[in-house]
C-alpha atoms as a PDB file:
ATOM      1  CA  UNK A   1      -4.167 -53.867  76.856  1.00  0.00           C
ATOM      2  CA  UNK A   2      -3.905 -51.470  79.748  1.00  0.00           C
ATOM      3  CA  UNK A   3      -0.458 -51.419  82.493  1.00  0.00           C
ATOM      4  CA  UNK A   4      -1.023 -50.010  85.817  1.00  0.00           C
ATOM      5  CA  UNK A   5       0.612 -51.308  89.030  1.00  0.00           C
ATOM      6  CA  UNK A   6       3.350 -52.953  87.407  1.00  0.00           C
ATOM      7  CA  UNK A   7       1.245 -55.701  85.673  1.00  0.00           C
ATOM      8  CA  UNK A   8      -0.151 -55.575  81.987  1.00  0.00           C
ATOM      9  CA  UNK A   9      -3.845 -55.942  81.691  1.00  0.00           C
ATOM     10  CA  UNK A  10      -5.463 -58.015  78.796  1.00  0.00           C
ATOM     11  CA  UNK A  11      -9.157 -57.165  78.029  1.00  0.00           C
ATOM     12  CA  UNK A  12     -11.827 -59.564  77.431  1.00  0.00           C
ATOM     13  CA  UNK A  13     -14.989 -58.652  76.552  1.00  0.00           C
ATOM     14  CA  UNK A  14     -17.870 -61.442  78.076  1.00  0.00           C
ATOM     15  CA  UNK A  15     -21.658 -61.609  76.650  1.00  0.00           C
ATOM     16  CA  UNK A  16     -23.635 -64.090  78.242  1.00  0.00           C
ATOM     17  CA  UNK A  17     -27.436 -64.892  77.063  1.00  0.00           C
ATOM     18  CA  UNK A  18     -29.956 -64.423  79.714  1.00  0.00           C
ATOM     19  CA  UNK A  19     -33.340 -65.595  80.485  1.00  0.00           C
ATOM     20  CA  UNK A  20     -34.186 -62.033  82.392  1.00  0.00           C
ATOM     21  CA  UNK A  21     -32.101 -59.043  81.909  1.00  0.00           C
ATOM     22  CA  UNK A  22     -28.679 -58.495  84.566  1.00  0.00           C
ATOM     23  CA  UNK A  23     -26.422 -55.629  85.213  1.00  0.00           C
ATOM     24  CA  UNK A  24     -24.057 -57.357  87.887  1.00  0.00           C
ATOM     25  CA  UNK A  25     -23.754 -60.964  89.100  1.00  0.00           C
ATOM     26  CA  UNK A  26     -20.768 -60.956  92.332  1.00  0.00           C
ATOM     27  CA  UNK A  27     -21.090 -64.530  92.681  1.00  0.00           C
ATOM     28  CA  UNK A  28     -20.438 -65.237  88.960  1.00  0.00           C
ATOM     29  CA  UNK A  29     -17.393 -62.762  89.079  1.00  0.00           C
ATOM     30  CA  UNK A  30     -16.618 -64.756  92.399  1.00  0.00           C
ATOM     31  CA  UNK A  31     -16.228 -67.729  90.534  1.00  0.00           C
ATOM     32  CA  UNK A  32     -14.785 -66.747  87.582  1.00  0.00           C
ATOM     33  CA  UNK A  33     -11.484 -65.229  89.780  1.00  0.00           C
ATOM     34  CA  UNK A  34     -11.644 -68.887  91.195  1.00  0.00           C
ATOM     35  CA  UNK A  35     -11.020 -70.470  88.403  1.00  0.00           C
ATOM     36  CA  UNK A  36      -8.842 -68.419  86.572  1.00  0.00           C
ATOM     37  CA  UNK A  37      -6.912 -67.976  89.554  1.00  0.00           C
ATOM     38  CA  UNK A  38      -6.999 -71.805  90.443  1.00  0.00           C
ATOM     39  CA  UNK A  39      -5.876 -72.566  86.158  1.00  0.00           C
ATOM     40  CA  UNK A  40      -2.324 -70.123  87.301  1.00  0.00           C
ATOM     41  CA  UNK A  41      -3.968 -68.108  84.727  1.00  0.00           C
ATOM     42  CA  UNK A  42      -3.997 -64.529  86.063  1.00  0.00           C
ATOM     43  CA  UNK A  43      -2.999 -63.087  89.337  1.00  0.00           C
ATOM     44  CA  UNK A  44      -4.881 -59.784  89.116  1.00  0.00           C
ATOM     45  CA  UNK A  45      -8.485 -59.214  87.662  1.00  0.00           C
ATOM     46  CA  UNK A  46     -11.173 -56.363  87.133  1.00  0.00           C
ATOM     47  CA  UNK A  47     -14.710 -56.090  85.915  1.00  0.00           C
ATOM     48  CA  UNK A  48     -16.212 -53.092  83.757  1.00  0.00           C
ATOM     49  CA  UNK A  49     -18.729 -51.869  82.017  1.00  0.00           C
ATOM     50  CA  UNK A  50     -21.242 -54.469  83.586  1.00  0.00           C
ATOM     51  CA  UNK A  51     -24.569 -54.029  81.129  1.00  0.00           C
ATOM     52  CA  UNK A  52     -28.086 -55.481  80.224  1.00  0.00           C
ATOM     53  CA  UNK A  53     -29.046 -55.378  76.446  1.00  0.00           C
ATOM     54  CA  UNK A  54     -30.807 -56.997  73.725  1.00  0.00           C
ATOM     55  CA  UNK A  55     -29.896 -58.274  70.332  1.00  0.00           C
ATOM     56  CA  UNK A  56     -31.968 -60.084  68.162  1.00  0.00           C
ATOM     57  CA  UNK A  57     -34.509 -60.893  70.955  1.00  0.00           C
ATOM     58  CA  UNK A  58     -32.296 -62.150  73.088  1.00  0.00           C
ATOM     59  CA  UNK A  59     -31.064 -60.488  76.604  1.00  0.00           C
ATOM     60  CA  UNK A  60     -27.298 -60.091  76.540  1.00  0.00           C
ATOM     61  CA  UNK A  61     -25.279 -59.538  80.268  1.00  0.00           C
ATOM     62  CA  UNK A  62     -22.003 -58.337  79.047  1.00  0.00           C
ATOM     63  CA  UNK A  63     -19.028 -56.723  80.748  1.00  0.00           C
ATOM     64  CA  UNK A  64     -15.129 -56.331  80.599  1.00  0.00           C
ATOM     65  CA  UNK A  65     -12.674 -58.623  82.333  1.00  0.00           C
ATOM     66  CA  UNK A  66      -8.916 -56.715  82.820  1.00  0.00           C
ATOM     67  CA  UNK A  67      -6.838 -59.483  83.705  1.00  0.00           C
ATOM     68  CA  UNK A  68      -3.045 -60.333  84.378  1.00  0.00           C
ATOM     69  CA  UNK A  69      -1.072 -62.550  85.561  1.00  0.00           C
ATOM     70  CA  UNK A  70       2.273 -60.583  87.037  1.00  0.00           C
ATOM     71  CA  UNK A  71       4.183 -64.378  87.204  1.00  0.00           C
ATOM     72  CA  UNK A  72       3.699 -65.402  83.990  1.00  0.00           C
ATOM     73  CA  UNK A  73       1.979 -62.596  81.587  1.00  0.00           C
ATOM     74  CA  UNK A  74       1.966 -65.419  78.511  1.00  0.00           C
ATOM     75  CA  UNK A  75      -0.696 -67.273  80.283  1.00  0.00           C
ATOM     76  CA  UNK A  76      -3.159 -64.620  79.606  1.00  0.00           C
ATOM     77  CA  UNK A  77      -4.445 -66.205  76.421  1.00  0.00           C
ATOM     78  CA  UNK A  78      -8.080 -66.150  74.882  1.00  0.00           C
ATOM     79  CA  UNK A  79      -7.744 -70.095  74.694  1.00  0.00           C
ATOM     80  CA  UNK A  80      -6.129 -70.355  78.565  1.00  0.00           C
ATOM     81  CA  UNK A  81      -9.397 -67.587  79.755  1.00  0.00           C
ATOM     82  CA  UNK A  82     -11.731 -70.192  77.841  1.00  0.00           C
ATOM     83  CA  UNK A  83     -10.819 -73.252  79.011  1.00  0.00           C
ATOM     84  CA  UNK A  84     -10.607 -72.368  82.721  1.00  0.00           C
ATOM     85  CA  UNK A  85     -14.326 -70.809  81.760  1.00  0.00           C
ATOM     86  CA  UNK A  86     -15.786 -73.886  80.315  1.00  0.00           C
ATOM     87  CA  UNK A  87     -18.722 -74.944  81.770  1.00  0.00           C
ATOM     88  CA  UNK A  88     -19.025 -72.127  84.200  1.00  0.00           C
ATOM     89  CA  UNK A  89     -22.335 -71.364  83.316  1.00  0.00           C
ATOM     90  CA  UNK A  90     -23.569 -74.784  84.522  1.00  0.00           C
ATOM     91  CA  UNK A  91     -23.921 -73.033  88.081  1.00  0.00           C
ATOM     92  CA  UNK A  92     -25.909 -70.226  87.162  1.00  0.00           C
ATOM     93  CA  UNK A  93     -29.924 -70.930  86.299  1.00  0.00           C
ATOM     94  CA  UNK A  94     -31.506 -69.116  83.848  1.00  0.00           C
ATOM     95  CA  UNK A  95     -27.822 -68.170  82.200  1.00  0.00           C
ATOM     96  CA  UNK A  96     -26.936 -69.985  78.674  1.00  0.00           C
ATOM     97  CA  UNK A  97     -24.408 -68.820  76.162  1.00  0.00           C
ATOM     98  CA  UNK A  98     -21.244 -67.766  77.222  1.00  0.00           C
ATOM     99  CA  UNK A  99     -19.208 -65.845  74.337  1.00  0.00           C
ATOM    100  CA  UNK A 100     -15.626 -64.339  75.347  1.00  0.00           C
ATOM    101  CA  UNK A 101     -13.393 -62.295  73.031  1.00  0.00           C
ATOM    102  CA  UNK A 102      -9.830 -60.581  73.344  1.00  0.00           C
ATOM    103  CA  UNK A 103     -10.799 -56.612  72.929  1.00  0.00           C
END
């Protein structure tokens, strides 16, 4: 959890499985915002640490989301972040697992 600009941060950390390796997707971050902002889940939202790896044979794109929600800070929840998530990855070829976890 991090508090700058008078709203508290939560940190999720996002792995997605790739067909080719990716450091940075915009348009995926684009639509993430969209639909966390369009759940009322957060009103404020960062990436970091964008990075390409492997595990296991398989390429990983994983990064940090800071988000917050200065409104209503409760509705940052793992379960609230993966619901207005699901099935985000149904946009985006070659992209297939989508793992998120509260840091």
């Amino acid at each position: 959890m991090c508090t700058s600009c008078n709203a508290t941060f939560t940190i999720f950390s996002v792995e997605i499985v790739t067909k080719e390796p990716v450091s940075t997707n915009t348009e995926l971050y684009k639509e993430m915002a969209h639909r966390l902002f369009q759940n009322k889940v957060i009103s404020n939202i960062n990436v970091s640490k964008n990075q390409a790896y492997t595990v296991n044979d398989r390429q990983i794109f994983g990064f940090d989301l800071h988000l917050a929600n200065t409104n209503d800070p409760l509705t940052v929840t793992l379960a609230n972040v993966e619901n207005a998530l699901n099935g985000i990855l149904d946009k985006f070829e070659d992209y297939y697992e989508l793992k998120i976890e509260l840091k």
